[in-house]
N, C-alpha and C. Protein backbone atom coordinates (compact mmCIF):
# COMPACT_ATOMS: atom_id res chain seq x y z
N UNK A 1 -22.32 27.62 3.38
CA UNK A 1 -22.11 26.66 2.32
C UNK A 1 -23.48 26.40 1.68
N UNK A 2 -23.50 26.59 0.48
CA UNK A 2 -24.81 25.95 -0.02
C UNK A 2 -25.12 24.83 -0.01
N UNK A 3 -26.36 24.72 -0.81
CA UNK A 3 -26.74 23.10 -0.73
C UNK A 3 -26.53 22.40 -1.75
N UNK A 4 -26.26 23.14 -3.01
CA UNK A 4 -25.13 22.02 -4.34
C UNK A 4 -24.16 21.76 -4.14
N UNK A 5 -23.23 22.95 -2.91
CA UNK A 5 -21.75 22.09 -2.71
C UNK A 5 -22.04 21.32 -1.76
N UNK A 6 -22.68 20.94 -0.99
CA UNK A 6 -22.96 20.62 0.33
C UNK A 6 -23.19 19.16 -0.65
N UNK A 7 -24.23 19.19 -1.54
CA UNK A 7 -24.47 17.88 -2.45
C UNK A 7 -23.16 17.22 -3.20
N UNK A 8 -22.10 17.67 -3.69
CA UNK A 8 -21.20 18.38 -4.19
C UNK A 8 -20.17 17.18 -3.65
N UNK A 9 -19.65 17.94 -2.54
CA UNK A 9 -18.94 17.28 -1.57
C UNK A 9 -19.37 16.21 -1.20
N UNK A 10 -20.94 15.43 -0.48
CA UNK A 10 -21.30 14.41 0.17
C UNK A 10 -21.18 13.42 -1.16
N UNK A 11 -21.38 13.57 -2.52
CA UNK A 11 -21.17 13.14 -3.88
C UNK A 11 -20.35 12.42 -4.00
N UNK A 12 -18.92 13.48 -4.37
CA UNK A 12 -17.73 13.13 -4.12
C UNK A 12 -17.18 12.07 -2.63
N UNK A 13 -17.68 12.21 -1.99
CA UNK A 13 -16.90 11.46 -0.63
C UNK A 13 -18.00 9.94 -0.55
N UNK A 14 -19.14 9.62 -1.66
CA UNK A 14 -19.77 8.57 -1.51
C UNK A 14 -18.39 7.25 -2.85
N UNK A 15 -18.29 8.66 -3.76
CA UNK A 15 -17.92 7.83 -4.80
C UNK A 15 -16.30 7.77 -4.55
N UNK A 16 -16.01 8.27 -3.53
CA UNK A 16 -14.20 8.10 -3.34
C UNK A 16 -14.23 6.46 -2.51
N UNK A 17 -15.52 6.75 -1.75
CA UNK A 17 -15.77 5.39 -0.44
C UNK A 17 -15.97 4.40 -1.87
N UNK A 18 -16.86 4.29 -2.73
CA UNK A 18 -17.10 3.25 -3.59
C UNK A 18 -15.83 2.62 -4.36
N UNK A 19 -14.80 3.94 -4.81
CA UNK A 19 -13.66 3.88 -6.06
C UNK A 19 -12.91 2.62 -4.38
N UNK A 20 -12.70 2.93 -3.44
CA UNK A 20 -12.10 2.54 -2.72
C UNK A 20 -12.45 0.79 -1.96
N UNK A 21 -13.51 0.63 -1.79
CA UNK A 21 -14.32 -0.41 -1.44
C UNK A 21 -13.97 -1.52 -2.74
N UNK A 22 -14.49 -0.73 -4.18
CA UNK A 22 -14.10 -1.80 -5.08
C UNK A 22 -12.24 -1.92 -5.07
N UNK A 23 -11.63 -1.45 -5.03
CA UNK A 23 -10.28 -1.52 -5.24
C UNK A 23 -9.82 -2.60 -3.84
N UNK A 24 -10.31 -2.35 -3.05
CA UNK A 24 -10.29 -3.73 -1.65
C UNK A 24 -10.60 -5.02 -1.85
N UNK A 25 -11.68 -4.88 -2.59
CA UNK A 25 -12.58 -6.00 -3.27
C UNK A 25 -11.50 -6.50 -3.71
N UNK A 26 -11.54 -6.26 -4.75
CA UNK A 26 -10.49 -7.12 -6.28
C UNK A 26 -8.95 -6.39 -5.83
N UNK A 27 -8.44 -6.84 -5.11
CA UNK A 27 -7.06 -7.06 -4.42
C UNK A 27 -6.48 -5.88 -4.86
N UNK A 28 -6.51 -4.75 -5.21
CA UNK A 28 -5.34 -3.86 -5.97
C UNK A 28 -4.77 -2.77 -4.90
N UNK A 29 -5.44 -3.10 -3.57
CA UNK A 29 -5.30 -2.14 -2.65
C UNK A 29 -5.34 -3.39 -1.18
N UNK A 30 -4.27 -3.15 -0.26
CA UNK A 30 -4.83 -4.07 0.82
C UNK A 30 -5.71 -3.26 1.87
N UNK A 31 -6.39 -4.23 2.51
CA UNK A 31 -6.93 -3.96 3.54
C UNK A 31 -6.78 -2.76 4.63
N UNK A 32 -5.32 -2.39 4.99
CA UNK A 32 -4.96 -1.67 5.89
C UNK A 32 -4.74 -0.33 5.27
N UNK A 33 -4.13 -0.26 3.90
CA UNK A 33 -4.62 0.84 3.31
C UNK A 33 -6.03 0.92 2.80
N UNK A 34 -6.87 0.71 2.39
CA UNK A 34 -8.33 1.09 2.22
C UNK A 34 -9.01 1.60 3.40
N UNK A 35 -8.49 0.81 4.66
CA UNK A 35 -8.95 1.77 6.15
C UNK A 35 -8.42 2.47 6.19
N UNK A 36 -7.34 3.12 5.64
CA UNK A 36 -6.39 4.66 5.90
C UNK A 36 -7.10 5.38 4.75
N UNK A 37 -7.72 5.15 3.45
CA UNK A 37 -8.59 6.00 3.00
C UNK A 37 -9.97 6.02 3.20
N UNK A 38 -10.73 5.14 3.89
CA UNK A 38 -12.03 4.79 4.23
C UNK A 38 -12.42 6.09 5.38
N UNK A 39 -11.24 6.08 6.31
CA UNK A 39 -11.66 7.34 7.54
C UNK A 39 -11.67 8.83 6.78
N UNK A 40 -10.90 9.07 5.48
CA UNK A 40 -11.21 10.17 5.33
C UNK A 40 -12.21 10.21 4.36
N UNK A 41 -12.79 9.60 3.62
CA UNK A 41 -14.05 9.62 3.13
C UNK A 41 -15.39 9.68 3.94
N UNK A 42 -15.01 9.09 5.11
CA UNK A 42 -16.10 9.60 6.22
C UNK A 42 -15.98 10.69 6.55
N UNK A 43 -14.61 11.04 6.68
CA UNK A 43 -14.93 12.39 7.09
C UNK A 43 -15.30 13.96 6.34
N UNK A 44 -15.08 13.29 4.82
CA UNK A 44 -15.34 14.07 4.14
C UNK A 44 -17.12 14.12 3.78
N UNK A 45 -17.58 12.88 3.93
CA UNK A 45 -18.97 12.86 3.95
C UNK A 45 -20.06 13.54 5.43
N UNK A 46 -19.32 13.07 6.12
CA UNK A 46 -20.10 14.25 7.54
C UNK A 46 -19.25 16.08 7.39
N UNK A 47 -18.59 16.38 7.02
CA UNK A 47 -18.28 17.90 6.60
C UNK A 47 -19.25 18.14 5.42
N UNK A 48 -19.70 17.21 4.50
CA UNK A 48 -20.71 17.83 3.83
C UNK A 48 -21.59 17.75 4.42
N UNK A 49 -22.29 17.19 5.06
CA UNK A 49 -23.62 16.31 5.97
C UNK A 49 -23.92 17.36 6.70
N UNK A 50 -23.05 18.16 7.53
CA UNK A 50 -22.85 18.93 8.91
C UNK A 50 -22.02 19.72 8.26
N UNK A 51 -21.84 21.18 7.90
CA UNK A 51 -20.60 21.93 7.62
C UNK A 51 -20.25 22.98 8.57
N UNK A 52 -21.70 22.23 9.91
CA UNK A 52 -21.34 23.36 11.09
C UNK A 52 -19.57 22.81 12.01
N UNK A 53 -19.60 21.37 11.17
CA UNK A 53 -18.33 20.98 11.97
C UNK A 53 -17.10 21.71 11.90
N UNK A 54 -17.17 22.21 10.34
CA UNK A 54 -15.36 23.09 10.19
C UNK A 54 -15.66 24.27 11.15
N UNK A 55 -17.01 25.47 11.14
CA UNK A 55 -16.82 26.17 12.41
C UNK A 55 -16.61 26.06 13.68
N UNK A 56 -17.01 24.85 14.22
CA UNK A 56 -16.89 24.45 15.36
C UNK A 56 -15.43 24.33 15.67
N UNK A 57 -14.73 23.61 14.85
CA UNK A 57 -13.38 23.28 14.62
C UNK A 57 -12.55 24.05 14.59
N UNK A 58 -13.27 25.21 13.97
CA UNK A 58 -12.05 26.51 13.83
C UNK A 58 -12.35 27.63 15.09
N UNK A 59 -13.60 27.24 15.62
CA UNK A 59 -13.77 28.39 17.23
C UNK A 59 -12.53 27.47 17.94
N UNK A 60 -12.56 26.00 18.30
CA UNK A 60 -11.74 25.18 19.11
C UNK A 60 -10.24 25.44 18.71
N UNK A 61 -9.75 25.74 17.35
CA UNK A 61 -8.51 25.66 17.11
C UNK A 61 -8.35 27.64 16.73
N UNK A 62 -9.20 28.31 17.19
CA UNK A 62 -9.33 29.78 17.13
C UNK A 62 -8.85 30.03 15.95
N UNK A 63 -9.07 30.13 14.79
CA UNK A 63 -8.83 30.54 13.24
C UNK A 63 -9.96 31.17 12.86
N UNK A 64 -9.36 32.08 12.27
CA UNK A 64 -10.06 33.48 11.78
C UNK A 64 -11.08 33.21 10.46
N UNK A 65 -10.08 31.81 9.74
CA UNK A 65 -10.89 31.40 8.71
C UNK A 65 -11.37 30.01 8.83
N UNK A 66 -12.44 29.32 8.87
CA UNK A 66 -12.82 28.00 9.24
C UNK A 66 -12.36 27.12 8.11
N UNK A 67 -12.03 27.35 6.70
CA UNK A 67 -11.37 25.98 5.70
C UNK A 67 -9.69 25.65 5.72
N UNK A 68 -8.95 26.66 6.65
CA UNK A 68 -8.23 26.60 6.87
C UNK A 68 -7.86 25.37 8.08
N UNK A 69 -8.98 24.77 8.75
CA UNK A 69 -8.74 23.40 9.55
C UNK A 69 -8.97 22.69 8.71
N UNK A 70 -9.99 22.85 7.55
CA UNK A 70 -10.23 21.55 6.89
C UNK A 70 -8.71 21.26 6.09
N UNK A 71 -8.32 22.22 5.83
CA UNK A 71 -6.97 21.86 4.93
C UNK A 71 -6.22 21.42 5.87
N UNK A 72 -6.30 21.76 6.91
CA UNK A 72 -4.93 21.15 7.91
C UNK A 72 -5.08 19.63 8.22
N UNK A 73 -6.18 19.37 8.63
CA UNK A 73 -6.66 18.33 8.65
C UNK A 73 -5.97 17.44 7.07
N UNK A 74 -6.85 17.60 6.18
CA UNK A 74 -6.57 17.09 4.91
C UNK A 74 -5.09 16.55 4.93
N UNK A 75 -3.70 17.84 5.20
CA UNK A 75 -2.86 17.67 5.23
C UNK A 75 -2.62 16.90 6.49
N UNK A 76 -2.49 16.69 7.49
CA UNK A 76 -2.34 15.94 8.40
C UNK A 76 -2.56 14.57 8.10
N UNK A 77 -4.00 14.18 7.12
CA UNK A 77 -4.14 12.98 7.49
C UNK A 77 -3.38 12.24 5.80
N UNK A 78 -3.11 13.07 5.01
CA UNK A 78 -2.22 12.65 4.08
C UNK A 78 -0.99 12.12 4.98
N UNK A 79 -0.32 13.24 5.24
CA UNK A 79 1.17 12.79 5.22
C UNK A 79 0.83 11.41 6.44
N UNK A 80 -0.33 10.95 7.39
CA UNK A 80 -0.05 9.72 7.70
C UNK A 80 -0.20 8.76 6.76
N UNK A 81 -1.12 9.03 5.49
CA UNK A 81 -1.62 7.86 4.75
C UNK A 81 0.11 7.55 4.10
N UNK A 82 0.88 8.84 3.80
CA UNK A 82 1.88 8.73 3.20
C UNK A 82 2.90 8.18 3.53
N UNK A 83 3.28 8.11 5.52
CA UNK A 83 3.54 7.64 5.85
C UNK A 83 3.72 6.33 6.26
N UNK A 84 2.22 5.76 6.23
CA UNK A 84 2.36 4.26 6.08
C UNK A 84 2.48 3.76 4.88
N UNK A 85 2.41 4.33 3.89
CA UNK A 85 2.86 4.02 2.17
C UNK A 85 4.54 3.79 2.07
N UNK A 86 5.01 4.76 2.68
CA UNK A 86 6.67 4.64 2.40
C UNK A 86 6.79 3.72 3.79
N UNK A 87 6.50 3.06 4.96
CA UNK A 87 6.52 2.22 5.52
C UNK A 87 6.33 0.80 4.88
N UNK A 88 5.29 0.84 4.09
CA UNK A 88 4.91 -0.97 3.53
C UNK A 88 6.14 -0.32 2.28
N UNK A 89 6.30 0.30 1.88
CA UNK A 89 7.68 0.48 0.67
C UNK A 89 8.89 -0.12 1.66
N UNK A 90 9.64 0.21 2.29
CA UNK A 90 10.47 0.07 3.09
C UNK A 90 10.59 -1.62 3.84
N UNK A 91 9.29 -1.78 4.08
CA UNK A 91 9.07 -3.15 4.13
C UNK A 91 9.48 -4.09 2.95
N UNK A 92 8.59 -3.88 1.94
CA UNK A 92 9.09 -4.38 0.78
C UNK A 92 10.32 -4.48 0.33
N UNK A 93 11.20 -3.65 0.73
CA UNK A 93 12.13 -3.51 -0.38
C UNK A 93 12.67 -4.41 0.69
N UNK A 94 13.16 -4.98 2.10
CA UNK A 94 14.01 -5.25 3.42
C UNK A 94 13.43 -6.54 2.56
N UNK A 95 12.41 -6.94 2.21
CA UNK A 95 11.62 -8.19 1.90
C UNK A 95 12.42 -8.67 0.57
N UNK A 96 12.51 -8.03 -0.23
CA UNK A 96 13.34 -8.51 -1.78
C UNK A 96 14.69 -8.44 -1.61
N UNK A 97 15.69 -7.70 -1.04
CA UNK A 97 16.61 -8.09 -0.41
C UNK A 97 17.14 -9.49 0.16
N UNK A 98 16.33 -9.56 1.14
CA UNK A 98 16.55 -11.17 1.57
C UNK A 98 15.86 -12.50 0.34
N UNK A 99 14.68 -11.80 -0.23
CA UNK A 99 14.78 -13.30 -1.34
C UNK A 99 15.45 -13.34 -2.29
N UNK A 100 15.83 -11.61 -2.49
CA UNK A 100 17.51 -11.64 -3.88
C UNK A 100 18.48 -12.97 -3.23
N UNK A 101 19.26 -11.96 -2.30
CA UNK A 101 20.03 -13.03 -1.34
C UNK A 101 19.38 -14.42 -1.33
N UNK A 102 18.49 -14.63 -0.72
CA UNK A 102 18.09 -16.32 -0.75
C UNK A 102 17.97 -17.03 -2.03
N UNK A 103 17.86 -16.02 -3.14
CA UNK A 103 17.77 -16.88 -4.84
C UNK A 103 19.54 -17.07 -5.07
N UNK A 104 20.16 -15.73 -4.42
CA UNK A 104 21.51 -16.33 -5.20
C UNK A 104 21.87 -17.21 -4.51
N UNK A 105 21.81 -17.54 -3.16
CA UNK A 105 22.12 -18.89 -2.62
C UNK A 105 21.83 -20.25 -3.20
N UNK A 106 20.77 -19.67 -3.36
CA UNK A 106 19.84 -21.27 -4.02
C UNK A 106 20.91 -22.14 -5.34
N UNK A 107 20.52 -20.41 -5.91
CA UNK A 107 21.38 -20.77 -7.20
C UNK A 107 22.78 -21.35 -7.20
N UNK A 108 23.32 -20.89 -6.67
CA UNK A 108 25.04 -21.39 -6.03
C UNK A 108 25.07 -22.87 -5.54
N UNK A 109 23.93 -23.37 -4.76
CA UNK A 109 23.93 -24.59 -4.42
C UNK A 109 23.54 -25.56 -5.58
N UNK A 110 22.76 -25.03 -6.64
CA UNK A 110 22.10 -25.35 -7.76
C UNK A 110 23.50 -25.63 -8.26
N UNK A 111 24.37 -24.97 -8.62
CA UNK A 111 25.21 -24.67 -9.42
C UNK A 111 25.95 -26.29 -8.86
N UNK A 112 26.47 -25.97 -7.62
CA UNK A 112 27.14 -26.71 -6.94
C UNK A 112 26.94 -28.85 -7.57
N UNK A 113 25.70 -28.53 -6.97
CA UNK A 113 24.98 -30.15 -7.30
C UNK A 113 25.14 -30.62 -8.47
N UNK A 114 24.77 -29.84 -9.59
CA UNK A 114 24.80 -29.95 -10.83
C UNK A 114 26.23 -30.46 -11.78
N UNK A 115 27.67 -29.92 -10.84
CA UNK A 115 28.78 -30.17 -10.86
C UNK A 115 28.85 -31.34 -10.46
N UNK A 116 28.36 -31.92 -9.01
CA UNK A 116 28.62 -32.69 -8.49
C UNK A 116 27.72 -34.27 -9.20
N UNK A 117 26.71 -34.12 -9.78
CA UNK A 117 26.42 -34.94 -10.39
C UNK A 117 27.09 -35.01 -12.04
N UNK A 118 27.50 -33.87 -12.40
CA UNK A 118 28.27 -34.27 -13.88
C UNK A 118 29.40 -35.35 -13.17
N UNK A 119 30.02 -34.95 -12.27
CA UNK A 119 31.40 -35.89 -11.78
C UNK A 119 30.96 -37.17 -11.70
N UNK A 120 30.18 -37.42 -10.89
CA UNK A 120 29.67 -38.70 -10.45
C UNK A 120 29.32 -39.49 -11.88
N UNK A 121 28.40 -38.95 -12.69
CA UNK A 121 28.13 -39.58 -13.85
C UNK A 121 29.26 -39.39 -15.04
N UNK A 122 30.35 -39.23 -14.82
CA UNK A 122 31.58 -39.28 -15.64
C UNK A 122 32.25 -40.33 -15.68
N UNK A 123 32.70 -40.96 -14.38
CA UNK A 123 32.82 -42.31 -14.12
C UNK A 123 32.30 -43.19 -15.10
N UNK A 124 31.12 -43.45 -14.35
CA UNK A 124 30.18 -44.45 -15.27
C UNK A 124 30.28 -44.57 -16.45
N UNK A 125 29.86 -42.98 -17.39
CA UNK A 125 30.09 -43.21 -18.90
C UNK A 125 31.37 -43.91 -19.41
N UNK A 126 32.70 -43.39 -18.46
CA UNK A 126 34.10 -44.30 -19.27
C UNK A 126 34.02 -45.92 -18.75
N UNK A 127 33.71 -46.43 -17.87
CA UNK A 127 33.87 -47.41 -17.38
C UNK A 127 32.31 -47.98 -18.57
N UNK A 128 31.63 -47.64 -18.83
CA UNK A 128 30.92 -48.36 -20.01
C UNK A 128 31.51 -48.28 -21.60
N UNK A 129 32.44 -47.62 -21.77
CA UNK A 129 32.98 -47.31 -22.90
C UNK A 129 34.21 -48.19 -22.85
N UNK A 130 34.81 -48.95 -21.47
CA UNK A 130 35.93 -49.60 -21.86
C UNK A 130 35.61 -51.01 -21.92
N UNK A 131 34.47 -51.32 -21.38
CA UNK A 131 33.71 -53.12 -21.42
C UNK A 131 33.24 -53.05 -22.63
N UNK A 132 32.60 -52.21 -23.81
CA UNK A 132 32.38 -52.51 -25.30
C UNK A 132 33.38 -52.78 -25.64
């Protein structure tokens, strides 16, 4: 690997950590996801740092070609980030469900009261309309 991609890469994996750090900051990302992209920006910054790691990686996992772990990897640690994405989705949605349900309740009782005070104040208005 040379030393412009080597620059290249450590570049890229400072300014993915930064795009990510600010997005934590100013709420647009929570906490638990920014640590599910924070580990692979590290790890993309020590593979540039060290690029003896993908060989090492690929003698241990015996591959003929060493970027072929980095992609596996890559892919591996997507489909968890992806996985806890359609998890807090799934959450969410179990979550609006029950406050749909809890608004139409509300509303129904809303409804309810609102009846129950026209009645009550129906009275009154005729019984002041027959003493004039």
């Amino acid at each position: 690997m040379t030393l412009a991609l080597q620059l290249i890469i450590i570049a890229l994996g400072i300014f993915l950590l930064i795009v990510i750090m600010n997005a934590a900051v100013h709420r647009k990302i929570s906490e638990s996801h920014a640590l599910l992209w924070i580990v692979p920006c590290f790890l993309i910054i020590i593979g540039g740092i060290f690029p003896q790691v993908t060989y090492f990686l690929s003698d241990i996992f015996h591959t003929e070609y060493p970027p072929a772990v980095v992609f596996a990897l890559a892919i591996i640690i997507s489909y968890l980030i992806l996985f806890q994405c359609f998890k807090s989705l799934s959450v969410l949605a179990m979550k609006n469900k029950e406050l749909a349900s809890q608004t139409a309740l509300l509303a129904e009782r809303v409804r309810v009261l609102e009846k129950t005070v026209q009645k009550l104040q129906e009275p009154s208005g005729h019984e002041e309309n027959k003493t004039t």
